[in-house]
C-alpha atoms as a PDB file:
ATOM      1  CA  UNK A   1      10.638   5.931 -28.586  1.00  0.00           C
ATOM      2  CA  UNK A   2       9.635   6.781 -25.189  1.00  0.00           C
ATOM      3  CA  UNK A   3       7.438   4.532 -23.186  1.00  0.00           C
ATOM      4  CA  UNK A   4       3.829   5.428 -20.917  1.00  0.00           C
ATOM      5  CA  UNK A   5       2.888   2.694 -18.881  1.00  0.00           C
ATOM      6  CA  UNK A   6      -0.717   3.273 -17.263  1.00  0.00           C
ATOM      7  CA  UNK A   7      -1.321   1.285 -14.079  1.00  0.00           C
ATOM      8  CA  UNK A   8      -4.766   1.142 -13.235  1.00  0.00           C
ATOM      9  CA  UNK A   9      -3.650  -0.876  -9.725  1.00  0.00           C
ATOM     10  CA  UNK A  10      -7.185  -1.976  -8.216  1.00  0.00           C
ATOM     11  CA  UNK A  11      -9.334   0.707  -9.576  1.00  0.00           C
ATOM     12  CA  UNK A  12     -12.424   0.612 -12.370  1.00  0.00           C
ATOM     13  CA  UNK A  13     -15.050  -2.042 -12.305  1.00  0.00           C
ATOM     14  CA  UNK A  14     -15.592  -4.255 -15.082  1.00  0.00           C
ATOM     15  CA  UNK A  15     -18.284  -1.740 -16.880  1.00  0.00           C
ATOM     16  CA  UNK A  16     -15.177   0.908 -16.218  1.00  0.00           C
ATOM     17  CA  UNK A  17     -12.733  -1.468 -18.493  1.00  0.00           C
ATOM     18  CA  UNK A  18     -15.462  -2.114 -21.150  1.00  0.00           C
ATOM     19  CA  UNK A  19     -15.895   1.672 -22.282  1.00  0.00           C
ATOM     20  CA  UNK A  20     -12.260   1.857 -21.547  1.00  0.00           C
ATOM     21  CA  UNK A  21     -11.142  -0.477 -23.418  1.00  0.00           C
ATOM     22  CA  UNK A  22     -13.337   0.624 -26.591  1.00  0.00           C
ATOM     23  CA  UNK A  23     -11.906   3.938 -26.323  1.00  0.00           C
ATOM     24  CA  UNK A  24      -8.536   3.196 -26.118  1.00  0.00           C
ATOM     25  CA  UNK A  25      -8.818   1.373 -29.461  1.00  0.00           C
ATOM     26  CA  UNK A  26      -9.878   4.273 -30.924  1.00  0.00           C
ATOM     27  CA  UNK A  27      -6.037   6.318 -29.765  1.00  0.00           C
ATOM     28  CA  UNK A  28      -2.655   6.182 -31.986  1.00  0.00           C
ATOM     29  CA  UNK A  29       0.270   5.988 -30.256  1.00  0.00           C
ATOM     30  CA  UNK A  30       2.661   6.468 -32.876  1.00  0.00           C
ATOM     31  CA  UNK A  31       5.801   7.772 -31.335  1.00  0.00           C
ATOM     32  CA  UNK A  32       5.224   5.990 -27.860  1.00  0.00           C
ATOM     33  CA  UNK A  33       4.965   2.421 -26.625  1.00  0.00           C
ATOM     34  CA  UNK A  34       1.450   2.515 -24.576  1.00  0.00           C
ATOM     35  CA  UNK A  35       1.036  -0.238 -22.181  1.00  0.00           C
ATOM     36  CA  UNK A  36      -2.165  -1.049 -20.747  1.00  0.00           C
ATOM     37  CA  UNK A  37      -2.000  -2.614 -16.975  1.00  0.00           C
ATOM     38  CA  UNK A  38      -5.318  -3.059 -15.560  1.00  0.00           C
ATOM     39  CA  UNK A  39      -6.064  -5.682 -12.851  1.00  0.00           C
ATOM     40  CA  UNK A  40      -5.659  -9.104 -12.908  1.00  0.00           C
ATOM     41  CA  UNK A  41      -9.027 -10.004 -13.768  1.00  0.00           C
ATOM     42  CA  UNK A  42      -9.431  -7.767 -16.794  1.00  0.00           C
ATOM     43  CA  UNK A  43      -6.386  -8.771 -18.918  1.00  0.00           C
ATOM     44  CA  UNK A  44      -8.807 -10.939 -21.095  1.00  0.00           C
ATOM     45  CA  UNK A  45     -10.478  -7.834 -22.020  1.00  0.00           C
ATOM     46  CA  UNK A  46      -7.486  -5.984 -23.628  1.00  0.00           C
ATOM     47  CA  UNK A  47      -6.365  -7.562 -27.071  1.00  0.00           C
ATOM     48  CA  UNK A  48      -3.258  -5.611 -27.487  1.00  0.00           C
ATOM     49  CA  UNK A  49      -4.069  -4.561 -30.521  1.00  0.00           C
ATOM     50  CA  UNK A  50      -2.845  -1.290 -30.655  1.00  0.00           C
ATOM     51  CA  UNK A  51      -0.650  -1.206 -27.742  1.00  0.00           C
ATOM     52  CA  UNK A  52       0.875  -3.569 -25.012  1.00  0.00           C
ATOM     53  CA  UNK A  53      -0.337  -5.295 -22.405  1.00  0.00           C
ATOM     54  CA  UNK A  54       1.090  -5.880 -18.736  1.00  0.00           C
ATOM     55  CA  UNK A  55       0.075  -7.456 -15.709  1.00  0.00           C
ATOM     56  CA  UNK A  56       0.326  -5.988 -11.848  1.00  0.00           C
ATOM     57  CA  UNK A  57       1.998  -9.293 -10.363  1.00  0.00           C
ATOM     58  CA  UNK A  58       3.014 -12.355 -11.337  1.00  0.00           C
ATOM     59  CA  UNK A  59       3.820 -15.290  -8.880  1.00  0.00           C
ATOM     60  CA  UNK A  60       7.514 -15.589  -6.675  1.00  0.00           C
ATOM     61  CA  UNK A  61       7.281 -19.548  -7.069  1.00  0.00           C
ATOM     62  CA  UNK A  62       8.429 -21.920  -9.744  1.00  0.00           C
ATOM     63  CA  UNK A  63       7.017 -25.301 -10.456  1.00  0.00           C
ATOM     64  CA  UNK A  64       4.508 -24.738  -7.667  1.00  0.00           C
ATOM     65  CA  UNK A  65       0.813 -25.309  -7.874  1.00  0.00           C
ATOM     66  CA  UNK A  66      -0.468 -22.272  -5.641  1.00  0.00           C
ATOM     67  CA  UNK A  67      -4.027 -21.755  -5.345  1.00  0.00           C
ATOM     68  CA  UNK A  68      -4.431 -17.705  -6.701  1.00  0.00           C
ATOM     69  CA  UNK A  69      -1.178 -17.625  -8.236  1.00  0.00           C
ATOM     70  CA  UNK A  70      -0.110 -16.483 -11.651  1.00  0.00           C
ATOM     71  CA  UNK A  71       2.394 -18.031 -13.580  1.00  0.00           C
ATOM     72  CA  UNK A  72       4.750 -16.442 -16.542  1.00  0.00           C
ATOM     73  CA  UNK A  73       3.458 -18.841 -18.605  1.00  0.00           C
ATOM     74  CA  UNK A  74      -0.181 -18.168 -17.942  1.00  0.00           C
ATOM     75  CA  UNK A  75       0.669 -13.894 -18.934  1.00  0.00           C
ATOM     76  CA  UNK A  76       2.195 -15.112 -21.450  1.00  0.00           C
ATOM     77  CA  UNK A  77      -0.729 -16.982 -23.121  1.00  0.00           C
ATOM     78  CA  UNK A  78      -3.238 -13.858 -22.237  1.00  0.00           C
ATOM     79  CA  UNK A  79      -0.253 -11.514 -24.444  1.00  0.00           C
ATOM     80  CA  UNK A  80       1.074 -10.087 -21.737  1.00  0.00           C
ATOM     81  CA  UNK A  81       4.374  -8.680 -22.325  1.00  0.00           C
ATOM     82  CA  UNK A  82       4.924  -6.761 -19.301  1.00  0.00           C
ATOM     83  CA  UNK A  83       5.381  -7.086 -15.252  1.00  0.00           C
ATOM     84  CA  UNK A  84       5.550  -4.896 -13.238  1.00  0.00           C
ATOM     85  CA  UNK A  85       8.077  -5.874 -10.047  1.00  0.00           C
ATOM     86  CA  UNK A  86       9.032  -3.906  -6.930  1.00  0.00           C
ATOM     87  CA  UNK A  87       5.848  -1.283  -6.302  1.00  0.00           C
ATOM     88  CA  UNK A  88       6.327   0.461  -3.472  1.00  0.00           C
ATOM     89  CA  UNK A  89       3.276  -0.530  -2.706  1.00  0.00           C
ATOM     90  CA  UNK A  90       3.759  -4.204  -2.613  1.00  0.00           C
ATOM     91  CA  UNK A  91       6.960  -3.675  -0.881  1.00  0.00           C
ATOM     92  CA  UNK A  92       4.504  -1.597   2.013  1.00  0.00           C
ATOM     93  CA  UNK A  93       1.077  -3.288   2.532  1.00  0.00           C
ATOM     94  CA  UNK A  94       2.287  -6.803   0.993  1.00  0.00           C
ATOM     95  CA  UNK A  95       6.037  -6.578   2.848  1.00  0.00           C
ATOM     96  CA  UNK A  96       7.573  -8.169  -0.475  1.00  0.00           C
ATOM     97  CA  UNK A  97      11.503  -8.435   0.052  1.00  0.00           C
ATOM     98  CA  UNK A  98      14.190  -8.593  -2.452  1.00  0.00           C
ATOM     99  CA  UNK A  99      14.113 -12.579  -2.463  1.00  0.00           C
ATOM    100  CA  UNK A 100      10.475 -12.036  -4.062  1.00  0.00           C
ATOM    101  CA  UNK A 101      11.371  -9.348  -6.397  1.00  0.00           C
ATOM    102  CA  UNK A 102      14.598 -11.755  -7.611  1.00  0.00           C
ATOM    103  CA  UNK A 103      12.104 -15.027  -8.317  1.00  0.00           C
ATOM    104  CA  UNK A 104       9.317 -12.654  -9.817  1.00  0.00           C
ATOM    105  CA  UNK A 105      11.944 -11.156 -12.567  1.00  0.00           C
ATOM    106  CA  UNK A 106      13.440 -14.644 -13.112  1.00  0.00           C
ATOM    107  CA  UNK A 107      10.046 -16.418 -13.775  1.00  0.00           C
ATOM    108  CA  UNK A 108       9.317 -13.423 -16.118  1.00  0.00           C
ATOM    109  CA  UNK A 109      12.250 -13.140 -18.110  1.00  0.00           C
ATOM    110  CA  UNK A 110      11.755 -17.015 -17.940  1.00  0.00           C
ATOM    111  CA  UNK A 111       8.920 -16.369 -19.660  1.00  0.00           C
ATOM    112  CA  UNK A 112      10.192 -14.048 -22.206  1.00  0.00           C
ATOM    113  CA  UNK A 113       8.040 -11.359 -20.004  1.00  0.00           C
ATOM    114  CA  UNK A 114       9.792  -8.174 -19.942  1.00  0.00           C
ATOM    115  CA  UNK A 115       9.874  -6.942 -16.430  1.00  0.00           C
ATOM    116  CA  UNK A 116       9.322  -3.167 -15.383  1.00  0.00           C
ATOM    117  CA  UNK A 117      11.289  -2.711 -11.914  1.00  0.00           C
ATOM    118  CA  UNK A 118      10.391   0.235  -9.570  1.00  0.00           C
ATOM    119  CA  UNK A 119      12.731   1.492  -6.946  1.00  0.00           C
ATOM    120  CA  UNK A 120      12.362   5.031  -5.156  1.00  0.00           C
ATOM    121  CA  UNK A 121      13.120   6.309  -1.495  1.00  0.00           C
ATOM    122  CA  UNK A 122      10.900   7.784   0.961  1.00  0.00           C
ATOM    123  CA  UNK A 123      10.362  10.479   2.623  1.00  0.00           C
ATOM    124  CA  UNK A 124      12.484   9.884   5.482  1.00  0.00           C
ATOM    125  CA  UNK A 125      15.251   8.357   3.274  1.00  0.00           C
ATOM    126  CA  UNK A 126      15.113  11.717   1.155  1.00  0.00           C
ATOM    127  CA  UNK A 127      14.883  13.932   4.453  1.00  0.00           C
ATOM    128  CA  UNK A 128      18.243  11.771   5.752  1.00  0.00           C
ATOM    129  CA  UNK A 129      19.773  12.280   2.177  1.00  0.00           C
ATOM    130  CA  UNK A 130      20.091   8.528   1.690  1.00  0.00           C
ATOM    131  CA  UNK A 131      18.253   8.696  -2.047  1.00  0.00           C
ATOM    132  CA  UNK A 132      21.104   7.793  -3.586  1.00  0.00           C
ATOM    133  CA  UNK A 133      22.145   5.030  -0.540  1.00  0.00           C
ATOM    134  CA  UNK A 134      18.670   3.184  -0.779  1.00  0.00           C
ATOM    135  CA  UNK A 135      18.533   3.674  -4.800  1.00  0.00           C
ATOM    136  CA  UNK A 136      21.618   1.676  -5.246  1.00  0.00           C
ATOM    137  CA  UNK A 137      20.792  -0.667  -2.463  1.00  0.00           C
ATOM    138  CA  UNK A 138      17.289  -1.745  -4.275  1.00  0.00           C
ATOM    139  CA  UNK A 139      19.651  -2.273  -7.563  1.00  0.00           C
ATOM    140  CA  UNK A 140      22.293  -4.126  -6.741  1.00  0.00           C
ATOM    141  CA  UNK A 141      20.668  -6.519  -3.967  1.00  0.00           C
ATOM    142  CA  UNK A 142      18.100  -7.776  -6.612  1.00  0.00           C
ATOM    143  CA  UNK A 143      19.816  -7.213 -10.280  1.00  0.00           C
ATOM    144  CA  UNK A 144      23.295  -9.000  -8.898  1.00  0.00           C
ATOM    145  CA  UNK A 145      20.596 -12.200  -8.647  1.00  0.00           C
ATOM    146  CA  UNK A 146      18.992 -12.118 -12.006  1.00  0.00           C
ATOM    147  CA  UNK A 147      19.818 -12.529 -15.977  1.00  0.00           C
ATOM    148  CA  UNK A 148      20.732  -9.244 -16.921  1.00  0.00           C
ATOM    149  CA  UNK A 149      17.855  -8.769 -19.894  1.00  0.00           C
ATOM    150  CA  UNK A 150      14.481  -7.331 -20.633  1.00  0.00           C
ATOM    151  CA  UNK A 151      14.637  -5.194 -17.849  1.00  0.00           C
ATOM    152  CA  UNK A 152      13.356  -1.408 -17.462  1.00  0.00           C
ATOM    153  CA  UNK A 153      13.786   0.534 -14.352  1.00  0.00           C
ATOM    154  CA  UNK A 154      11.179   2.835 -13.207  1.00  0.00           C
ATOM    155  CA  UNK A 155      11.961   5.535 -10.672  1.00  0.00           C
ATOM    156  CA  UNK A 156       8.720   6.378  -8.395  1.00  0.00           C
ATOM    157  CA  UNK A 157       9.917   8.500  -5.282  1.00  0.00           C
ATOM    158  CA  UNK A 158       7.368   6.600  -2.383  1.00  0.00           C
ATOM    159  CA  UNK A 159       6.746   9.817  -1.513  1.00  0.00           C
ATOM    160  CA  UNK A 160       5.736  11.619  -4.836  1.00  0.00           C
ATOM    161  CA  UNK A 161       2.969   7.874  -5.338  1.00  0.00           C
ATOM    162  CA  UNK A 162      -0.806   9.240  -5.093  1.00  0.00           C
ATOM    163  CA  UNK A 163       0.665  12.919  -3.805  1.00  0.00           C
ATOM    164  CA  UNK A 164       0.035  15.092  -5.941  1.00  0.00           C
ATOM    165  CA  UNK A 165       3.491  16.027  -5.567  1.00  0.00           C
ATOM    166  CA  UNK A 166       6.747  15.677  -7.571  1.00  0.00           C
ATOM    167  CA  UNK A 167      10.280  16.527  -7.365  1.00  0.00           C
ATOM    168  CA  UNK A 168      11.967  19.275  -8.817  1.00  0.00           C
ATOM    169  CA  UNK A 169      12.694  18.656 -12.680  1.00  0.00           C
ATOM    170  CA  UNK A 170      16.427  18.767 -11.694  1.00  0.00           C
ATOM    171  CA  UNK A 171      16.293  16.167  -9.092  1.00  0.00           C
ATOM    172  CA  UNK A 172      14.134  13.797 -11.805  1.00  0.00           C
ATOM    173  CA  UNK A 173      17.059  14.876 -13.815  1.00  0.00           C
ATOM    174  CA  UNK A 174      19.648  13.597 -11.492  1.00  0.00           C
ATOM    175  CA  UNK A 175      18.503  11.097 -10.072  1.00  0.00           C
ATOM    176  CA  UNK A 176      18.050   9.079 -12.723  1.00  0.00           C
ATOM    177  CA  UNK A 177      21.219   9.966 -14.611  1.00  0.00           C
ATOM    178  CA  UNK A 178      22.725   8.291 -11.165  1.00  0.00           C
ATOM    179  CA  UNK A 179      20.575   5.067 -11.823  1.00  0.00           C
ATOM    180  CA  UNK A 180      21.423   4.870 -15.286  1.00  0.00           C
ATOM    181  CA  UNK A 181      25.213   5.402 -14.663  1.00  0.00           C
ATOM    182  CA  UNK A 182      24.858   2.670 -11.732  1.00  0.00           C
ATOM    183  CA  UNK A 183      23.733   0.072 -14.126  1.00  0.00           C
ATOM    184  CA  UNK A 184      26.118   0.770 -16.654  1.00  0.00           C
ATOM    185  CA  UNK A 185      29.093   0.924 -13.429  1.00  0.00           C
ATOM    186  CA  UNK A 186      28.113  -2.023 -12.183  1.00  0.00           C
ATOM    187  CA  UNK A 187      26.841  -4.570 -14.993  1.00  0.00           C
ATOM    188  CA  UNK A 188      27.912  -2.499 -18.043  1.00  0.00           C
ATOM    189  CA  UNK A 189      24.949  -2.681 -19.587  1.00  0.00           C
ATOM    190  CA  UNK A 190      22.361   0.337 -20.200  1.00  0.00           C
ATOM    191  CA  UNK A 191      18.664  -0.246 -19.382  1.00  0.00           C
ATOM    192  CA  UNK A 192      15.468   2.227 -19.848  1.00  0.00           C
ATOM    193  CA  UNK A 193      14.615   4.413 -17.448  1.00  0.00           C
ATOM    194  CA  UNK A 194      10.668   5.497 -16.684  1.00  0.00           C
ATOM    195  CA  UNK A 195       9.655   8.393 -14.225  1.00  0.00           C
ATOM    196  CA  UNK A 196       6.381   7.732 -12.007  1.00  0.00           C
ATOM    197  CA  UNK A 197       5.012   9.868  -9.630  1.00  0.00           C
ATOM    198  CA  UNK A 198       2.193  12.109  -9.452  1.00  0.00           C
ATOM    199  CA  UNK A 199       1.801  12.179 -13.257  1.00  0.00           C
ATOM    200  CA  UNK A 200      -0.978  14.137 -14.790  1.00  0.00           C
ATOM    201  CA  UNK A 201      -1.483  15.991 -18.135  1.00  0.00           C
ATOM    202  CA  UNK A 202      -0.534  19.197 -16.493  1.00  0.00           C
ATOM    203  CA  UNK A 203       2.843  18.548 -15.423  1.00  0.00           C
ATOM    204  CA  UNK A 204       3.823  15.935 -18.310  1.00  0.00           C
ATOM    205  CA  UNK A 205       5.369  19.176 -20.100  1.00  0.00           C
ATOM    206  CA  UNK A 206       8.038  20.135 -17.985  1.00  0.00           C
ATOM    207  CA  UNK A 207       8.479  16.314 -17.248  1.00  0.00           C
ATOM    208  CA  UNK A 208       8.728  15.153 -20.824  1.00  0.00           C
ATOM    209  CA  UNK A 209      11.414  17.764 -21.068  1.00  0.00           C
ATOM    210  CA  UNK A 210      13.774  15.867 -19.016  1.00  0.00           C
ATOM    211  CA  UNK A 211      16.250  14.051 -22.250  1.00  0.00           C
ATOM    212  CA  UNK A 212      17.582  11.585 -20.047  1.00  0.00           C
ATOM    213  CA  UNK A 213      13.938   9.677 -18.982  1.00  0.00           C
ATOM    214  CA  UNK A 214      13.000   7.017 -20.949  1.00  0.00           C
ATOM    215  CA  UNK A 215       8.865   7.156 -20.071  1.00  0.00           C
ATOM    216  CA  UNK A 216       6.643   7.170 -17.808  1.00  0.00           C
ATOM    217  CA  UNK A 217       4.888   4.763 -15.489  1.00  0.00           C
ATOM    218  CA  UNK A 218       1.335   6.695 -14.600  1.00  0.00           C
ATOM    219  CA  UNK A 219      -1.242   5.508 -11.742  1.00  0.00           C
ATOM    220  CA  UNK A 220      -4.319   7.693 -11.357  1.00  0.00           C
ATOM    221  CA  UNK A 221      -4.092   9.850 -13.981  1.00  0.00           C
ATOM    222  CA  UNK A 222      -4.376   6.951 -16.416  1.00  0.00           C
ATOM    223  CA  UNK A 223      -7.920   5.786 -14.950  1.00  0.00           C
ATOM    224  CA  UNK A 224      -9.622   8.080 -17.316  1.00  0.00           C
ATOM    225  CA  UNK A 225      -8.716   7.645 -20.986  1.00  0.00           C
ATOM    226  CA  UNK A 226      -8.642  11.214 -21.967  1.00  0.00           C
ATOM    227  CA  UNK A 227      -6.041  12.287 -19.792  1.00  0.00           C
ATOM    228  CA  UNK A 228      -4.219   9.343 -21.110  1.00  0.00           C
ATOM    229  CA  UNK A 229      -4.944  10.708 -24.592  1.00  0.00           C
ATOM    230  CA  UNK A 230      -4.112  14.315 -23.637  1.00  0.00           C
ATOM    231  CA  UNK A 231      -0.375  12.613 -21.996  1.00  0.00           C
ATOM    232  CA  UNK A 232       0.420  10.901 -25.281  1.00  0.00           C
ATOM    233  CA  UNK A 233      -0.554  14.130 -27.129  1.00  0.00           C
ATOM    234  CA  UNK A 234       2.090  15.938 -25.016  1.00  0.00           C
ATOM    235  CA  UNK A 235       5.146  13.300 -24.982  1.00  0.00           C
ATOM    236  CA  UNK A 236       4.591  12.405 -29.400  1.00  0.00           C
ATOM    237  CA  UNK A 237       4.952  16.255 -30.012  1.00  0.00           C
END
């Protein structure tokens, strides 16, 4: 089974998730996991009731009591059953470090939260040809901290987020072959690997073709239901 994750980030308003959220009730996934992660404040309108939910953040401290922080627990009671850790994007505009990244996947596996991990170099890092440098670097200075379960890795090139462009299907190809055969190097253990990048319904062909990626974590193209609709078409056939 092959996994789409849909991040909505901090797009739709709250009439956006209604109609959403009706619609999407009205899909099958049948051969795919579909996971639903809207924004904080509209988890309580998604029921999971035919697919999962996940949340965008959950909090770096334990045992705290942190004015506009969310806890595992908390997820947990709203059925979430998802996390994303690591976005690029909270690494850039929030500067979140590994030490943040290493408390968010303990308090969610804590939780019994499984935890969706992104790594992926830059531009400049895949200009230098350090891909492979700063992919391993991102692994091993945050898994070598954490309990070694109910973790996927999801592979979104910085440079590929919100683009419009994506890597050659051999690089995708590559790539994460190397993550997967760094995890099972260095913990000997085998987790799922998702693609994200600049997904829409008319590359998801030649992307679903890769054997080797697990799924697919999807930003933009997952604001609007049927091209979420026309994706899951694509990946079940």
């Amino acid at each position: 089974m092959k996994y789409l994750v849909c991040n909505f980030k901090n797009k739709l308003m709250k009439e956006d998730i209604i109609k959403y959220n009706n619609r999407i009730k009205e899909i099958e996934a049948k051969k795919v996991k579909l996971i639903l992660v809207p924004s904080l404040p509209f988890l309580a309108y998604f029921d999971g009731s035919n697919y999962s939910i996940g949340s965008q953040d959950i909090t770096s401290f334990a045992d705290k009591t942190i004015t506009g922080e969310i806890t595992g627990d908390q997820l947990k009671s709203m059925k979430v059953e998802y996390v994303i850790v690591g976005h690029s994007e909270r690494r850039i505009y929030k500067q979140e470090i590994n030490i943040d990244f290493i408390n968010k996947i303990s308090n969610a596996i804590e939780s019994e939260i499984n935890v969706i991990y992104c790594i992926g170099e830059t531009l400049k890092d895949k200009e230098e040809g350090n891909t492979y440098i700063v992919l391993e670097k991102q692994i091993s200075e945050v898994l070598n901290n954490v309990e070694l379960k109910n973790i996927i890795i999801a592979y979104e090139p910085v440079w590929a987020i919100g683009t419009g462009v994506t890597p050659q299907i051999k690089d995708i190809k590559e790539t994460v072959q190397f993550i997967k055969d760094i995890v099972e190097e260095k913990y000997d253990t085998n987790f799922l690997v998702l693609y994200g990048g600049s997904i829409n319904k008319d590359n998801i062909k030649d992307i679903n073709s890769i054997k080797n990626v697990d799924g697919f974590l999807v930003g933009s193209s997952s604001l609007n239901v049927s091209n979420v609709e026309e994706i899951l078409m694509e990946i079940e056939k």
